[in-house]
Structures are given as structure tokens and as C-alpha cells.
N, C-alpha and C. Protein backbone atom coordinates (compact mmCIF):
# COMPACT_ATOMS: atom_id res chain seq x y z
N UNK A 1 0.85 -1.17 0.00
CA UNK A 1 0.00 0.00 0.00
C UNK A 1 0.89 1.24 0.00
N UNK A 2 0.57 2.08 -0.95
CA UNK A 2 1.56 3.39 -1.05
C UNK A 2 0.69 4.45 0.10
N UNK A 3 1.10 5.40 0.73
CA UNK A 3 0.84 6.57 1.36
C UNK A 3 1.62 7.84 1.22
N UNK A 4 0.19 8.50 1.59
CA UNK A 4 1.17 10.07 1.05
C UNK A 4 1.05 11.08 2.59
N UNK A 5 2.28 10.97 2.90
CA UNK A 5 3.12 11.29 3.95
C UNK A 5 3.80 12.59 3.93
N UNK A 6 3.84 13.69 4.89
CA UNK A 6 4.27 14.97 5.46
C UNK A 6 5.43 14.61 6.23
N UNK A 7 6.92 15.34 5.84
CA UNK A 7 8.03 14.98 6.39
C UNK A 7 8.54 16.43 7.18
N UNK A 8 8.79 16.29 8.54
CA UNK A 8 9.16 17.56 8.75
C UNK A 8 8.32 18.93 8.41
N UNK A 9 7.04 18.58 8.65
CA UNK A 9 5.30 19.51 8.41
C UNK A 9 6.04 20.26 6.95
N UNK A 10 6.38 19.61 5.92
CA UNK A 10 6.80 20.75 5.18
C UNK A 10 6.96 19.80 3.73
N UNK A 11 7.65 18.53 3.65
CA UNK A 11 7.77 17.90 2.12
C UNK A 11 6.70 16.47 2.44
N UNK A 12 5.77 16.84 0.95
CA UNK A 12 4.78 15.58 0.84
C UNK A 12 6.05 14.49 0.37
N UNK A 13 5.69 13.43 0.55
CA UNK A 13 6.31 11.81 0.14
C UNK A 13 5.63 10.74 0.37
N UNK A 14 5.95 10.32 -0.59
CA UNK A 14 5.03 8.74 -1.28
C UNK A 14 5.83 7.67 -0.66
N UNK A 15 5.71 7.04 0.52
CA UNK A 15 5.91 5.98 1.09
C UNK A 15 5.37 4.35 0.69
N UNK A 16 5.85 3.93 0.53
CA UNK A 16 5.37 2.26 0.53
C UNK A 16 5.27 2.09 2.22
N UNK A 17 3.92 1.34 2.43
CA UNK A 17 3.73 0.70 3.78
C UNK A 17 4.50 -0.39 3.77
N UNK A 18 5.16 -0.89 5.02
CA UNK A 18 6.06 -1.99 4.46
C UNK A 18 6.41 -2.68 6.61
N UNK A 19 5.00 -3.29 6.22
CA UNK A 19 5.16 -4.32 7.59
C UNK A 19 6.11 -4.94 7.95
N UNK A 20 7.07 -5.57 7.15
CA UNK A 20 7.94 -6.67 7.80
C UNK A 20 8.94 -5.34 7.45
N UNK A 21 9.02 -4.36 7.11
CA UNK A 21 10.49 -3.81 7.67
C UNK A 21 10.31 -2.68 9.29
N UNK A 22 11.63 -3.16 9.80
CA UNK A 22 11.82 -2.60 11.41
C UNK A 22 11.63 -1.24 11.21
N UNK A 23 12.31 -0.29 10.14
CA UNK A 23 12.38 0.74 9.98
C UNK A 23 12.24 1.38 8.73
N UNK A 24 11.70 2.63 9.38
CA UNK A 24 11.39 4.20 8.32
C UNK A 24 12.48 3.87 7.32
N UNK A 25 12.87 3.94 6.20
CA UNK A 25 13.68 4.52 5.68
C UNK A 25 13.54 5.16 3.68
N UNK A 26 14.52 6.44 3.75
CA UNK A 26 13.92 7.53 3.01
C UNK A 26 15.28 7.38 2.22
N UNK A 27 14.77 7.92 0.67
CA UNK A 27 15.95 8.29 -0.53
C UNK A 27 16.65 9.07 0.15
N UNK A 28 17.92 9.39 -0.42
CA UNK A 28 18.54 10.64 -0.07
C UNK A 28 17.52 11.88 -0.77
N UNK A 29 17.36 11.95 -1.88
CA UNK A 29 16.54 12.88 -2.87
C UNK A 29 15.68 13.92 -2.05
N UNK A 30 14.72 13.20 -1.26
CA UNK A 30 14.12 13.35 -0.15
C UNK A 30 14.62 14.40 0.71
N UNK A 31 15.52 13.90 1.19
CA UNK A 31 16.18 14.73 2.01
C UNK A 31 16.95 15.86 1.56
N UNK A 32 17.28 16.03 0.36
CA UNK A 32 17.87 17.35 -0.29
C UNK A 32 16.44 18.17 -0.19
N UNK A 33 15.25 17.58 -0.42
CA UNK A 33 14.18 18.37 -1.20
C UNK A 33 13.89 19.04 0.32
N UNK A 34 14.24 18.45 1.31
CA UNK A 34 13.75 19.07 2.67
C UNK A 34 15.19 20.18 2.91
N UNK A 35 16.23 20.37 1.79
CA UNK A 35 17.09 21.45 2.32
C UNK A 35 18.09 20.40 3.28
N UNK A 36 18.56 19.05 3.54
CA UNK A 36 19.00 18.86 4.81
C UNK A 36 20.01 17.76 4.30
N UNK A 37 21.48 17.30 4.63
CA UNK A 37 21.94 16.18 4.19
C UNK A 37 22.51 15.39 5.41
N UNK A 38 23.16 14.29 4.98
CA UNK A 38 23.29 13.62 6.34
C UNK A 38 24.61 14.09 7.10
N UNK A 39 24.82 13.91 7.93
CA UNK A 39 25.79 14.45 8.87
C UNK A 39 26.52 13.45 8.55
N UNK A 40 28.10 14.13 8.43
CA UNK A 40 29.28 12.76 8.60
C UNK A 40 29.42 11.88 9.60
N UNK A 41 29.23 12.76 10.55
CA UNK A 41 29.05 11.62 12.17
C UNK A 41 27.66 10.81 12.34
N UNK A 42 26.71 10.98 11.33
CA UNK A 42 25.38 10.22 11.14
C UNK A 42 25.14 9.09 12.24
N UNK A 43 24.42 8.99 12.55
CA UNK A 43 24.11 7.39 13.33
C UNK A 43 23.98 6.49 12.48
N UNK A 44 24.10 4.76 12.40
CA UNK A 44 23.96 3.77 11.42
C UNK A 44 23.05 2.84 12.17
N UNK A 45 22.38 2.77 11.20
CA UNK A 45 21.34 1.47 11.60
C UNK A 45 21.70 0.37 10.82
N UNK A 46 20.92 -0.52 11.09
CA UNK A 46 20.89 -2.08 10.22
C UNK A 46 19.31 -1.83 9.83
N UNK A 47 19.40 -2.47 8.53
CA UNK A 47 17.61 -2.21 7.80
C UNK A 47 17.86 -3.31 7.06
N UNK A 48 17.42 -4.05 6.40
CA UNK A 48 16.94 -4.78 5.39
C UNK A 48 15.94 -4.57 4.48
N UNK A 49 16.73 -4.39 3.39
CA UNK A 49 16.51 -3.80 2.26
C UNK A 49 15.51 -5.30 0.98
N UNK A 50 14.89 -4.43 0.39
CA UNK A 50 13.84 -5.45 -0.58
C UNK A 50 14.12 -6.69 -0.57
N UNK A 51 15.42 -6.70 -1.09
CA UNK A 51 16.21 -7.83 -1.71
C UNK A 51 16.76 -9.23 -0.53
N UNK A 52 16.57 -8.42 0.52
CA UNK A 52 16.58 -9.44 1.76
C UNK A 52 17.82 -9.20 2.51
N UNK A 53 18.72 -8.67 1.88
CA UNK A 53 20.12 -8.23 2.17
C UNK A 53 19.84 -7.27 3.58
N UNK A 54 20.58 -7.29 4.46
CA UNK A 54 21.29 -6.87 5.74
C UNK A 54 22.05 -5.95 5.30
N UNK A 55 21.57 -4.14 5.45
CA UNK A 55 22.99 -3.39 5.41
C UNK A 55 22.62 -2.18 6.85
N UNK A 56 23.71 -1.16 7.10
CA UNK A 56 23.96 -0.38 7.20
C UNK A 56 23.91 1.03 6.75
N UNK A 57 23.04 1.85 7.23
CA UNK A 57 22.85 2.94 6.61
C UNK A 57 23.04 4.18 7.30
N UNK A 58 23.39 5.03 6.92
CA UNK A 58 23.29 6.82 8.26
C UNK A 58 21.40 7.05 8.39
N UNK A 59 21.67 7.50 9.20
CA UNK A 59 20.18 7.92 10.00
C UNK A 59 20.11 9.54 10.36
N UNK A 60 18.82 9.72 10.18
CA UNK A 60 18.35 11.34 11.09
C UNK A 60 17.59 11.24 11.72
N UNK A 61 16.93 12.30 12.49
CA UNK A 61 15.61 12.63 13.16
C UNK A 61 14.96 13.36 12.27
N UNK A 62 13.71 13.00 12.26
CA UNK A 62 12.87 13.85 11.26
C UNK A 62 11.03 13.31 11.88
N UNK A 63 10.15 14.43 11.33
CA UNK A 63 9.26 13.98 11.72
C UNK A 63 8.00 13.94 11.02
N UNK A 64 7.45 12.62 11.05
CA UNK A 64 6.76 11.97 9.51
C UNK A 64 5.44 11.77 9.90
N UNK A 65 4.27 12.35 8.97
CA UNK A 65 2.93 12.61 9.55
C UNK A 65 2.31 11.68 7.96
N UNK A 66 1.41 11.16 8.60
CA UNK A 66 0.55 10.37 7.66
C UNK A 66 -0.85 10.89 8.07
N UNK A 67 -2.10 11.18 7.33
CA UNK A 67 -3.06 11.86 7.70
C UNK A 67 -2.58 12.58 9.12
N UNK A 68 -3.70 12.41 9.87
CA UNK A 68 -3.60 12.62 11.27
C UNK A 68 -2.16 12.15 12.45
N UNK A 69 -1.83 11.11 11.56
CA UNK A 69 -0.88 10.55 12.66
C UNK A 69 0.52 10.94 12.73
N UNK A 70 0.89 11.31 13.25
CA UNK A 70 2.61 12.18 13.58
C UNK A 70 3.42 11.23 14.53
N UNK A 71 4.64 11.40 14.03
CA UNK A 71 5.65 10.53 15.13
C UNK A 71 7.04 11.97 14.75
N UNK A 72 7.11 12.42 16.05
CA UNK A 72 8.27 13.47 15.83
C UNK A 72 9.32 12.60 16.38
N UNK A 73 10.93 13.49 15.72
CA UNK A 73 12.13 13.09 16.54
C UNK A 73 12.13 11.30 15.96
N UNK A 74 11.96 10.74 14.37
CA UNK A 74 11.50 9.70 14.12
C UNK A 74 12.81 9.29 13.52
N UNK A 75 14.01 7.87 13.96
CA UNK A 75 15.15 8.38 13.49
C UNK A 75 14.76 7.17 12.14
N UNK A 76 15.01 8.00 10.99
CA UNK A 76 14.47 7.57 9.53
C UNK A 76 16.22 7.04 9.31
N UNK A 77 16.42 6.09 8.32
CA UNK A 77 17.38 5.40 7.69
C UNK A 77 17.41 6.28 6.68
N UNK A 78 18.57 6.50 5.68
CA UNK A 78 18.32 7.48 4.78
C UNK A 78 19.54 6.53 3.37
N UNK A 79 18.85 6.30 2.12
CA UNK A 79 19.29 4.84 1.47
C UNK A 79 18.20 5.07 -0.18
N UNK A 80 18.62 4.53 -0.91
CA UNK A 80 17.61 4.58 -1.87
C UNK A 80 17.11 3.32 -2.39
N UNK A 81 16.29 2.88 -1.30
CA UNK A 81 15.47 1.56 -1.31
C UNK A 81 15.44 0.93 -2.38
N UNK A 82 14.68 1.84 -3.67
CA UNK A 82 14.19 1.31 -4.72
C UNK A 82 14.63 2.42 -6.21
N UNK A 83 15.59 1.84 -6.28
CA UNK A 83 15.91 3.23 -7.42
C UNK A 83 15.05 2.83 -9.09
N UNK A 84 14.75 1.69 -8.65
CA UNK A 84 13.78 1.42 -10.01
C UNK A 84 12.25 2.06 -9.78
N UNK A 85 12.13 2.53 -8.94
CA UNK A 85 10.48 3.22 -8.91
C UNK A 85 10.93 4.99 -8.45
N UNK A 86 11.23 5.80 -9.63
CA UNK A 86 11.99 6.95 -8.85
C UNK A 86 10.64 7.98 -8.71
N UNK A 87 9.44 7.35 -8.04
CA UNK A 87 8.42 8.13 -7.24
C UNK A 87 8.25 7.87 -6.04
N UNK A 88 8.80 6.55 -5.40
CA UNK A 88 8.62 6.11 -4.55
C UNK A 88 9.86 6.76 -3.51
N UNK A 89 9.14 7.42 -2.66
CA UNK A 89 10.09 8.57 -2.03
C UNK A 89 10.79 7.22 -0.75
N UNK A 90 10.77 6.24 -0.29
CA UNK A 90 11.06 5.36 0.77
C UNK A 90 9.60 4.71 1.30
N UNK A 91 10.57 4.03 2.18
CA UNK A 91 9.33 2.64 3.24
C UNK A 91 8.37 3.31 4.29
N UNK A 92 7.51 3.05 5.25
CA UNK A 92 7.31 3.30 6.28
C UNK A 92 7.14 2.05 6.78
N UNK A 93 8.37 1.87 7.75
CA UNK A 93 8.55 0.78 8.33
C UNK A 93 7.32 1.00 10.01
N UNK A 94 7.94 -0.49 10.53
CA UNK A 94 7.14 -0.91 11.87
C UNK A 94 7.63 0.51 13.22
N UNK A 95 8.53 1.07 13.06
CA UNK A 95 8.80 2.33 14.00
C UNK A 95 8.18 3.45 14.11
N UNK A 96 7.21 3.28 13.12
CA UNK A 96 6.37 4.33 12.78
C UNK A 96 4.52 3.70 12.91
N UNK A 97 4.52 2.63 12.46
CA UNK A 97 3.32 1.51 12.74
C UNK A 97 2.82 1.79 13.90
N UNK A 98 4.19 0.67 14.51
CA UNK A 98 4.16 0.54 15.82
C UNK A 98 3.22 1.10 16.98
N UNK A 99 3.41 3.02 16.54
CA UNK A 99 2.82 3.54 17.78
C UNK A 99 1.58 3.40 17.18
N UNK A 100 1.07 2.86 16.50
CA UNK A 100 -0.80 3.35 15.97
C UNK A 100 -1.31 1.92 16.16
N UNK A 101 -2.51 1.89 16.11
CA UNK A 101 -3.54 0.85 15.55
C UNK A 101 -4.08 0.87 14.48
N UNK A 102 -3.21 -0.05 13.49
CA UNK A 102 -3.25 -0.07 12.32
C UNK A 102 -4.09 -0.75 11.66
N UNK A 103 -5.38 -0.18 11.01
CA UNK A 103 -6.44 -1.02 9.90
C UNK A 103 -5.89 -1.12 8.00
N UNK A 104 -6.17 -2.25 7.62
CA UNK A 104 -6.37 -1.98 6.28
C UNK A 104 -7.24 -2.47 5.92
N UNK A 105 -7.74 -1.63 4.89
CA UNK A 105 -8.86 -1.90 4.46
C UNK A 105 -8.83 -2.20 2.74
N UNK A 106 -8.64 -3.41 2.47
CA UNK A 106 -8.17 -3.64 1.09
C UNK A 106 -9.08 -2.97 -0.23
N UNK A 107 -10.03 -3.21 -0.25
CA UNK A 107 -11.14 -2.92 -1.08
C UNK A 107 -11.27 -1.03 -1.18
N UNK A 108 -11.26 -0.98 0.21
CA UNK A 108 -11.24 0.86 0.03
C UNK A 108 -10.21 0.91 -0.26
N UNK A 109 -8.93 0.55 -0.35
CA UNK A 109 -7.47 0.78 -0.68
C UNK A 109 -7.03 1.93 0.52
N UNK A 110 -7.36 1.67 1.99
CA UNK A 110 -7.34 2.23 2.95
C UNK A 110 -6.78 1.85 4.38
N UNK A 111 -5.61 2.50 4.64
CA UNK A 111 -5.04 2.25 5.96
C UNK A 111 -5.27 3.48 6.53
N UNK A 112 -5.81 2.84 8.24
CA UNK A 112 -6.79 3.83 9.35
C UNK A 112 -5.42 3.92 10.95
N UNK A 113 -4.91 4.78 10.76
CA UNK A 113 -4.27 4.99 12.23
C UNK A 113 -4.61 5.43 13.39
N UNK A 114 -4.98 4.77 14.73
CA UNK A 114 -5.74 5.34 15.68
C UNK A 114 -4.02 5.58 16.93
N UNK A 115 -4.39 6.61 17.55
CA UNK A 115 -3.37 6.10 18.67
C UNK A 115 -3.55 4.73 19.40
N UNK A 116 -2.55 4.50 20.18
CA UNK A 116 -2.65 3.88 20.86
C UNK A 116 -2.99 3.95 22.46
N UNK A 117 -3.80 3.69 23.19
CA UNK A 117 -3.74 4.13 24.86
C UNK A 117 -2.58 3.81 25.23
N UNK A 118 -2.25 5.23 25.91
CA UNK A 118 -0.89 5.07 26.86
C UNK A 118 -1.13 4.65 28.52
């Protein structure tokens, strides 16, 4: 399921929903279009990428709103997932899921995010 996602209240992006991955992660492209590049001292995560492969990537904080639902301070992987689909701005992985109660609704072509009770 693709979604169209607010990065930093300021750049729309076309996310793939993507359940079995742990984490957010965004083109670089993306991140120029927000004005911002990665820091040399970057943080690195481990993500697993389409292909099944295990890598290493630099990371930011950034903060990624899908309709209603916001997760600030969200540390996104920053990688170009899929360079064969160059609309597909990155994933929205389970770090971002996670905090919601997540519906899909196949037929409406519709995913519903509720919070979660804290």
C-alpha cells in the first residue's frame, strides 16, 4: 500500500507501507528536497533492504505525519530503497506503525491509524 506522507510539516512523500520492515527509511533525494543532508558523524542502523540483504545505513531525526498521525524526533534510515520506482520517495517501516492501531482496508485501498492508549 503506497501513502502520502508529510516529512518535517513541510515535504509531501510517497511511502510504501512496508510491515515486515523494522524501519522508516527515506531516498537521499528526499532529504535534499527538505534542504538537509546527512551528517558525517550520522548514526547507522541495520535495515533490510527489498532484496533481503542486511545493510547499514546513516540515520536522522525527522518527523513523519501520515493523515492525522505524527511521530516526531523519528530516526528515519536514509538509502535509496528502490531506485527502479523513482516516485517512490522510501518505506514506512514498523517504527512508525508501531505507535498506531493499524487497519487496512483492502477494497477501500485504505489504511486507518488510531493512537494507541498510553
Amino acid at each position: 500500500m503506497l501513502v502520502h506522507a508529510r516529512v518535517n510539516r513541510s515535504q509531501g512523500a510517497l511511502l510504501l507501507v512496508d510491515t515486515g520492515a523494522g524501519s522508516t527509511v527515506i531516498r537521499p533525494l528526499l532529504l535534499e528536497r527538505l534542504g538537509m543532508s546527512v551528517p558525517a558523524n550520522a548514526p547507522r542502523r541495520r535495515v533490510m533492504i527489498p532484496s533481503g540483504l542486511t545493510i547499514e545505513v546513516p540515520s536522522v531525526m525527522l518527523s513523519v505525519q501520515v493523515g492525522d498521525a505524527s511521530v516526531e524526533n523519528l530516526e528515519v534510515g536514509v538509502f535509496d530503497v528502490a531506485p527502479h520506482a523513482p516516485d517512490l520517495d522510501g518505506f514506512l517501516g514498523a517504527d512508525f506503525l508501531q505507535r498506531f492501531k493499524v487497519t487496512f482496508e483492502r477494497t477501500a485501498r485504505r489504511m486507518t491509524l488510531e493512537p494507541l492508549p498510553r
